[in-house]
Structures are given as structure tokens and as C-alpha cells.
N, C-alpha and C. Protein backbone atom coordinates (compact mmCIF):
# COMPACT_ATOMS: atom_id res chain seq x y z
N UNK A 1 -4.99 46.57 -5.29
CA UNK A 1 -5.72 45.43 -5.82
C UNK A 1 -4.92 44.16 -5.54
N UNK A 2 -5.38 43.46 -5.27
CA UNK A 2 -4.80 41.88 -4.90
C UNK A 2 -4.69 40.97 -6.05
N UNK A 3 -3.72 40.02 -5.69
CA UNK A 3 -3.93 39.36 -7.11
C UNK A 3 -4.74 37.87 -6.95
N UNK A 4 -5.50 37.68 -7.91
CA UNK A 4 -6.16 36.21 -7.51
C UNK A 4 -5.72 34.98 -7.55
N UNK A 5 -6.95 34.55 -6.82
CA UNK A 5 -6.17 33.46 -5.95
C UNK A 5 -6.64 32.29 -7.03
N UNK A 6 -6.22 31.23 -7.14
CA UNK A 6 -6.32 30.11 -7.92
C UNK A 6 -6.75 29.27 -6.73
N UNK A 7 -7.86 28.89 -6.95
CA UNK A 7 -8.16 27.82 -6.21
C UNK A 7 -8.29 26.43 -6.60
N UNK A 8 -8.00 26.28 -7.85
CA UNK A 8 -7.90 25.30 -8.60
C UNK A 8 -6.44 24.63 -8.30
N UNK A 9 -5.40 25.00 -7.76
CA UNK A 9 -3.91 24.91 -7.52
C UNK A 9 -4.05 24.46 -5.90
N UNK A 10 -3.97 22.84 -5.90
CA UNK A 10 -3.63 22.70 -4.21
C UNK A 10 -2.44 22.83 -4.18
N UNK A 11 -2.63 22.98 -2.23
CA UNK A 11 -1.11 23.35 -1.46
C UNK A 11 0.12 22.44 -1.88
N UNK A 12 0.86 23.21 -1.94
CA UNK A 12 2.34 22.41 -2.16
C UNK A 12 2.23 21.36 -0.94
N UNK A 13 2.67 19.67 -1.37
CA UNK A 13 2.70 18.76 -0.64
C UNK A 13 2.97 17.59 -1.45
N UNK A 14 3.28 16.51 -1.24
CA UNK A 14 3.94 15.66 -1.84
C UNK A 14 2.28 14.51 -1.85
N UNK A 15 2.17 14.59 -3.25
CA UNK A 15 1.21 13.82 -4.20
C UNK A 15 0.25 12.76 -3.79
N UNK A 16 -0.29 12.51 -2.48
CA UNK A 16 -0.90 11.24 -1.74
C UNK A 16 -2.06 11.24 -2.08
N UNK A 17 -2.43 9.41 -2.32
CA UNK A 17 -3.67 8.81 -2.37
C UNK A 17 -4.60 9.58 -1.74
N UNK A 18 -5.62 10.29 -2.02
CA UNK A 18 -6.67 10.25 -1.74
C UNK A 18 -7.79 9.36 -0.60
N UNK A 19 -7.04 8.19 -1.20
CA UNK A 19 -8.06 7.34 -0.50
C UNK A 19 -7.06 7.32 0.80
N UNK A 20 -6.67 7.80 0.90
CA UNK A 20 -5.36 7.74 2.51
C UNK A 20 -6.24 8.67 3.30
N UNK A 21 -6.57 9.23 2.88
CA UNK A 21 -8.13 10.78 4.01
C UNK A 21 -8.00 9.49 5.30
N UNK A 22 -7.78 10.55 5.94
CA UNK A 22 -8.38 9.59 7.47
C UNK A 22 -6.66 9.39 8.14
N UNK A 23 -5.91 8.98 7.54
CA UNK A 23 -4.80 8.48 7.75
C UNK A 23 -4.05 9.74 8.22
N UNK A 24 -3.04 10.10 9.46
CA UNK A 24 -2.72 11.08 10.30
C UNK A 24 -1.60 11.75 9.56
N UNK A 25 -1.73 12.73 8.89
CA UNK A 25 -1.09 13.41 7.55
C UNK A 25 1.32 12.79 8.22
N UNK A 26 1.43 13.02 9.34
CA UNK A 26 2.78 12.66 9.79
C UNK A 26 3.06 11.01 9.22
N UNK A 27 1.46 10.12 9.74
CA UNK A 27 1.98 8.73 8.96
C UNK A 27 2.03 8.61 7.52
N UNK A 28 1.32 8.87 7.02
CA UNK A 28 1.17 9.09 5.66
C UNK A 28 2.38 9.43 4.98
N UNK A 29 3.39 10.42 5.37
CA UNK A 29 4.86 11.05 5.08
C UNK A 29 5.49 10.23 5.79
N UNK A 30 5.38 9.54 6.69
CA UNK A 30 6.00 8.53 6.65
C UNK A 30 6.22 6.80 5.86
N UNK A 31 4.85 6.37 5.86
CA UNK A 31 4.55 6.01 5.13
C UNK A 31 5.43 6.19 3.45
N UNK A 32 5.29 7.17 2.89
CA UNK A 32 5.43 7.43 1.78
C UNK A 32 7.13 7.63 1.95
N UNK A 33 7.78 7.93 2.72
CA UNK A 33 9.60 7.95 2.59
C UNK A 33 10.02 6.72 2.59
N UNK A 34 9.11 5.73 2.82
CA UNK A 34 9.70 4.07 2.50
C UNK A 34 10.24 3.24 3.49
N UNK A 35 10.86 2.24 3.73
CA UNK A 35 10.97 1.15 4.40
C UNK A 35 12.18 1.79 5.51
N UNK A 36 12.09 1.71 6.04
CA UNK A 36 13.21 2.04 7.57
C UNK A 36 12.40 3.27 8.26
N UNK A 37 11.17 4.10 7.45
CA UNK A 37 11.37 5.08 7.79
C UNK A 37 9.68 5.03 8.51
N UNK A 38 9.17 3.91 8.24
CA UNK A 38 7.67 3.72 8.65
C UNK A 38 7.55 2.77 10.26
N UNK A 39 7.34 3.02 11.37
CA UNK A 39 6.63 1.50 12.32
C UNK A 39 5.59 0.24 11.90
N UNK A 40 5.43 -0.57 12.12
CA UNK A 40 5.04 -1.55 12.18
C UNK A 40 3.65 -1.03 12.50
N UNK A 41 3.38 -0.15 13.55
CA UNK A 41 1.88 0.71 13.60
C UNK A 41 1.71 1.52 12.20
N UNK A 42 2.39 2.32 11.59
CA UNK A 42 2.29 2.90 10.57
C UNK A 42 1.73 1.78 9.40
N UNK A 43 2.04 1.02 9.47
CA UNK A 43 1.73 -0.12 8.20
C UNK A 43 0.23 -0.89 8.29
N UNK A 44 0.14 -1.38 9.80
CA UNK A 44 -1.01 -1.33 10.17
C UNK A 44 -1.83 -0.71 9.61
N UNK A 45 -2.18 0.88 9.96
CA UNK A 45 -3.01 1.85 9.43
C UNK A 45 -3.04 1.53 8.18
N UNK A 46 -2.23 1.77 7.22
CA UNK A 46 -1.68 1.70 5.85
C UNK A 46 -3.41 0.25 5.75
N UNK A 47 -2.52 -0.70 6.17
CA UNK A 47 -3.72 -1.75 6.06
C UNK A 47 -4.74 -1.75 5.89
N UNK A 48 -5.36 -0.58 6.52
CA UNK A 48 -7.10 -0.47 7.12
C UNK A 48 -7.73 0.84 5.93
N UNK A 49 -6.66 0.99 5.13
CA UNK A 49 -6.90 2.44 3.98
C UNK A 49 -7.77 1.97 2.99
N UNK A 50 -8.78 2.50 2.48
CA UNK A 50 -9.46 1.96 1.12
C UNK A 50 -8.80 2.16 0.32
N UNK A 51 -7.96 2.56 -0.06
CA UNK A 51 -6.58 2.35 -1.27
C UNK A 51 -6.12 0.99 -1.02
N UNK A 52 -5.29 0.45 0.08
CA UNK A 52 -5.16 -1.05 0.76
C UNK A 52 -6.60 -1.84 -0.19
N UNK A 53 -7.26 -1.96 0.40
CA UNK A 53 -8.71 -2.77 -0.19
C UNK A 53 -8.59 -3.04 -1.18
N UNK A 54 -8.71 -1.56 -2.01
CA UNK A 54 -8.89 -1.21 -3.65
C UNK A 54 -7.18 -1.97 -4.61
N UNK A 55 -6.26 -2.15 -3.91
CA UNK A 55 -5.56 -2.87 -4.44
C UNK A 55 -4.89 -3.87 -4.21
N UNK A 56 -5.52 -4.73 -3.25
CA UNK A 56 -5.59 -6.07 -2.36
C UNK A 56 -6.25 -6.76 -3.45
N UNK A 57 -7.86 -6.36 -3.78
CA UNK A 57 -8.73 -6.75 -4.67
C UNK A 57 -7.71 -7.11 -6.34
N UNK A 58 -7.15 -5.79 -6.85
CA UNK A 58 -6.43 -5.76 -7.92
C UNK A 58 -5.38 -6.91 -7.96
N UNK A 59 -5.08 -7.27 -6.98
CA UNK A 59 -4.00 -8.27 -7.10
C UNK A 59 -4.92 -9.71 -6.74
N UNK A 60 -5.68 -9.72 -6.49
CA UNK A 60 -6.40 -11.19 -6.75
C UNK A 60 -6.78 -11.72 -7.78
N UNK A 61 -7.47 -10.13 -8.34
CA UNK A 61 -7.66 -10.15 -9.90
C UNK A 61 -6.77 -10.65 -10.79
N UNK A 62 -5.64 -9.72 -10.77
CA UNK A 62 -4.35 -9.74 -11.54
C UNK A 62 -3.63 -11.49 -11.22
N UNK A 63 -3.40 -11.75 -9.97
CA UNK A 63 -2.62 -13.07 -10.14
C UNK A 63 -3.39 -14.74 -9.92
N UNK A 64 -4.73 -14.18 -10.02
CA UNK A 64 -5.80 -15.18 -8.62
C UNK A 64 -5.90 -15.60 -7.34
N UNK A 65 -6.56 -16.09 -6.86
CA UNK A 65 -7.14 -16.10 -5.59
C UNK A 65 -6.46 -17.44 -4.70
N UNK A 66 -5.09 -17.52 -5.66
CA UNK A 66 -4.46 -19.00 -5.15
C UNK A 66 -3.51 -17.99 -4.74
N UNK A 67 -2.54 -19.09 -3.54
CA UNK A 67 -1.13 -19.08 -3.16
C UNK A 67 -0.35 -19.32 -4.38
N UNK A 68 0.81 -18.51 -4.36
CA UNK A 68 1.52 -18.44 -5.64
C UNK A 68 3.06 -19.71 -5.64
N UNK A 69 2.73 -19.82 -3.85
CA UNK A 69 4.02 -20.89 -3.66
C UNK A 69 2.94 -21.93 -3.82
N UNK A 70 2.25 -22.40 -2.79
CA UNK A 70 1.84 -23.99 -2.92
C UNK A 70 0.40 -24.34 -3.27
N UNK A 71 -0.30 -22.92 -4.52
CA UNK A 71 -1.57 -23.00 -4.61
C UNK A 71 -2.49 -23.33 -4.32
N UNK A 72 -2.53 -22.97 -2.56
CA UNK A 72 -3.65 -22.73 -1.53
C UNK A 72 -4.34 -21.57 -1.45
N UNK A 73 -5.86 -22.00 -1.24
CA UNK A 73 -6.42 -20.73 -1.27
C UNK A 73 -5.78 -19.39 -0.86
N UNK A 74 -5.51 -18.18 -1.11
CA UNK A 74 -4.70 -17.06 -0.65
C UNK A 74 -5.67 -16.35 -0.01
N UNK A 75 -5.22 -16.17 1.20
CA UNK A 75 -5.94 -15.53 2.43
C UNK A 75 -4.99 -14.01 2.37
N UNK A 76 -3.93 -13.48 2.11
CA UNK A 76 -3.56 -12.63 2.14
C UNK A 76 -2.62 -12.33 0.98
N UNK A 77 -2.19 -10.96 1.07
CA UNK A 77 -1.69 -9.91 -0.15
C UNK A 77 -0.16 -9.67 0.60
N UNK A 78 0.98 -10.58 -0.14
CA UNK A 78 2.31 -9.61 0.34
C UNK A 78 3.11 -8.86 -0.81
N UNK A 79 3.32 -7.84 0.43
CA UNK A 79 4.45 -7.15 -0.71
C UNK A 79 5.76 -7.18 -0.82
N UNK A 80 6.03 -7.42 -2.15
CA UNK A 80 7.55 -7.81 -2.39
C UNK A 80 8.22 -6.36 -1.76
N UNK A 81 9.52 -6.52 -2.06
CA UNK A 81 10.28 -6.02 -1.15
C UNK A 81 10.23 -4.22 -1.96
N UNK A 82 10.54 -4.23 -3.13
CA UNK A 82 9.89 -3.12 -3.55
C UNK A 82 8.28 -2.67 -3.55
N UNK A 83 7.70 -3.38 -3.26
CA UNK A 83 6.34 -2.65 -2.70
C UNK A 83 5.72 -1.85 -1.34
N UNK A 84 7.29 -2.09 -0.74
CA UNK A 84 6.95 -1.10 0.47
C UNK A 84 7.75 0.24 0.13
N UNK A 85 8.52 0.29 -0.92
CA UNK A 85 9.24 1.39 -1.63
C UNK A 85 8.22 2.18 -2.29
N UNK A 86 7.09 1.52 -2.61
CA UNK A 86 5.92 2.14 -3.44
C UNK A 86 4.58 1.79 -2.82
N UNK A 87 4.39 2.32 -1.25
CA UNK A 87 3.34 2.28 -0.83
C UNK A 87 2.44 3.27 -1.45
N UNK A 88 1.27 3.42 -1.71
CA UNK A 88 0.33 4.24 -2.51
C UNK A 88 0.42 4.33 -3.85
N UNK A 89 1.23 3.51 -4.22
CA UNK A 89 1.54 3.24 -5.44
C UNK A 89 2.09 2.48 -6.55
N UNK A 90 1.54 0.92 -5.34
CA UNK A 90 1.69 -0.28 -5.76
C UNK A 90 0.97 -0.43 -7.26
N UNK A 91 1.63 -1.27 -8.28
CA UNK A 91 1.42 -2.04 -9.53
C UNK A 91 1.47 -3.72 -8.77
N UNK A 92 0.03 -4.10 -8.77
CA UNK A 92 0.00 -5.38 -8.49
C UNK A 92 0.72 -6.36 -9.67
N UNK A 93 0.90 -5.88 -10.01
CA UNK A 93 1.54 -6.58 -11.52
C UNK A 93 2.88 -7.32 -10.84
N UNK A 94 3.65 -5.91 -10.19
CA UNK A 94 5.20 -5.76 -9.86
C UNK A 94 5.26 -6.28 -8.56
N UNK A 95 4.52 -5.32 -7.64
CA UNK A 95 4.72 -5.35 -6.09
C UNK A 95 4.13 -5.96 -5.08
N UNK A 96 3.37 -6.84 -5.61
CA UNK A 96 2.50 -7.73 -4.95
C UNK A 96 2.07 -8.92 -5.45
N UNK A 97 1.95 -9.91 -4.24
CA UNK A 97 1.69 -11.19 -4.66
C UNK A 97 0.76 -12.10 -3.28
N UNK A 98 -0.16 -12.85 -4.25
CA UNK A 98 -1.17 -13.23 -2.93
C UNK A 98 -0.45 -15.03 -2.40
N UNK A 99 -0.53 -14.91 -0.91
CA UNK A 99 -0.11 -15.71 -0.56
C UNK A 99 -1.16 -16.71 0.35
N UNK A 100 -1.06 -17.82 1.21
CA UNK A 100 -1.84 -18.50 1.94
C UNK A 100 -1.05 -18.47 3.32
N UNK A 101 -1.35 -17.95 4.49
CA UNK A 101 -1.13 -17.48 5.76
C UNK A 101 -0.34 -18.32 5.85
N UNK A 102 -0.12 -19.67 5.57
CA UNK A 102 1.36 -20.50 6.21
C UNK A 102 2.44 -19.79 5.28
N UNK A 103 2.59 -20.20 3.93
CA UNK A 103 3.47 -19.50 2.98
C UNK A 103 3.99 -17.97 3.45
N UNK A 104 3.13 -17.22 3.64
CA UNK A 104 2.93 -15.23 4.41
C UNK A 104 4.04 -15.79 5.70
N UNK A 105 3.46 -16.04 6.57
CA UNK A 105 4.39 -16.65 8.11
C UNK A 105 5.84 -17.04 7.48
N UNK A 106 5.90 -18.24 6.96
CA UNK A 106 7.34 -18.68 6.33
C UNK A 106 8.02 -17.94 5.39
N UNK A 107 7.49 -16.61 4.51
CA UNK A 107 8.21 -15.93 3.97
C UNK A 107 9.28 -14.89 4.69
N UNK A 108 7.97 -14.27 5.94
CA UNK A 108 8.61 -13.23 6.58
C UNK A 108 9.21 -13.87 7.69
N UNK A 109 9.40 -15.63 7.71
CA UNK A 109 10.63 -15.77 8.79
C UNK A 109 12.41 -15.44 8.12
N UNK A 110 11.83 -15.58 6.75
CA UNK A 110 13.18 -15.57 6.04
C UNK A 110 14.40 -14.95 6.78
């Protein structure tokens, strides 16, 4: 007699967004080991994820729809330096902040 199977118990694997489906299971683990360990293509993707969307939105909500340096409309979402430590599991609260494409450009010339 065999013993049963639990199908209620997924495969051992390290805990990823859902909304990441689509995303090429190698980037994703990469992705998720954090900053040195992802490409510049990897982040990309990351970008185009409905998780991305779903908490792009949260942080407009959370801080408004202004630049946080020179309160211009905010055209984009950056992440502080611990928010690429916690990709899939950004707290817009903590790890993100909306910026206006000149401010975004002049941060990451730093």
C-alpha cells in the first residue's frame, strides 16, 4: 500500500510572488538572492510583472503622485537601496519612493 500523497503541500522552493508566473523560474531566483546577484535584464523583467504594477500603484497611494525631491508630477517608482534586497516583497512604506524622471536620472548618477 502506498502512502498518500498530500496535494495540498507544494514543492519545496523558496516562497515567490505569484504574480511573478511568466517570469523564467532561474530569473526569479535570481531576482530574489538580491542586488549583485540579478542583470540589469533581470530587473527589466522584474518591471513588466503584475506584482511590479500592483505595487508601483501602492506607492502612489501610500506617498502621492508627486516627486518627493522637487514635487513634480512623479512619472516613476524608485527603489531605495533596500528595496532591491526585498524584491517581491517590497513595503512601499520602507522601500520605495515616487520620483519625477529628472530627480530618477540624478539620483542614479549618484
Amino acid at each position: 500500500m502506498t502512502a498518500p500523497v498530500d496535494i495540498a503541500r507544494p514543492p519545496s522552493s523558496p516562497a515567490v510572488d505569484p504574480f511573478a508566473e511568466g517570469l523564467p523560474r532561474p530569473v526569479v531566483l535570481r531576482l530574489l538572492a538580491g542586488p549583485g546577484r540579478f542583470s540589469k535584464a533581470d530587473y527589466a523583467l522584474y518591471c513588466q510583472t503584475v506584482h511590479w504594477e500592483i505595487v508601483r500603484g501602492e506607492t502612489l497611494q501610500v506617498h502621492g503622485r508627486f516627486c518627493v525631491l522637487c514635487d513634480s508630477p512623479a512619472a516613476q517608482v524608485h527603489h531605495r537601496p533596500s528595496g532591491y534586497r526585498n524584491l517581491f516583497r517590497e513595503d512601499p512604506r520602507l522601500h520605495l519612493i515616487p520620483l519625477c524622471r529628472t530627480c530618477h536620472r540624478r539620483f542614479h548618477r549618484r
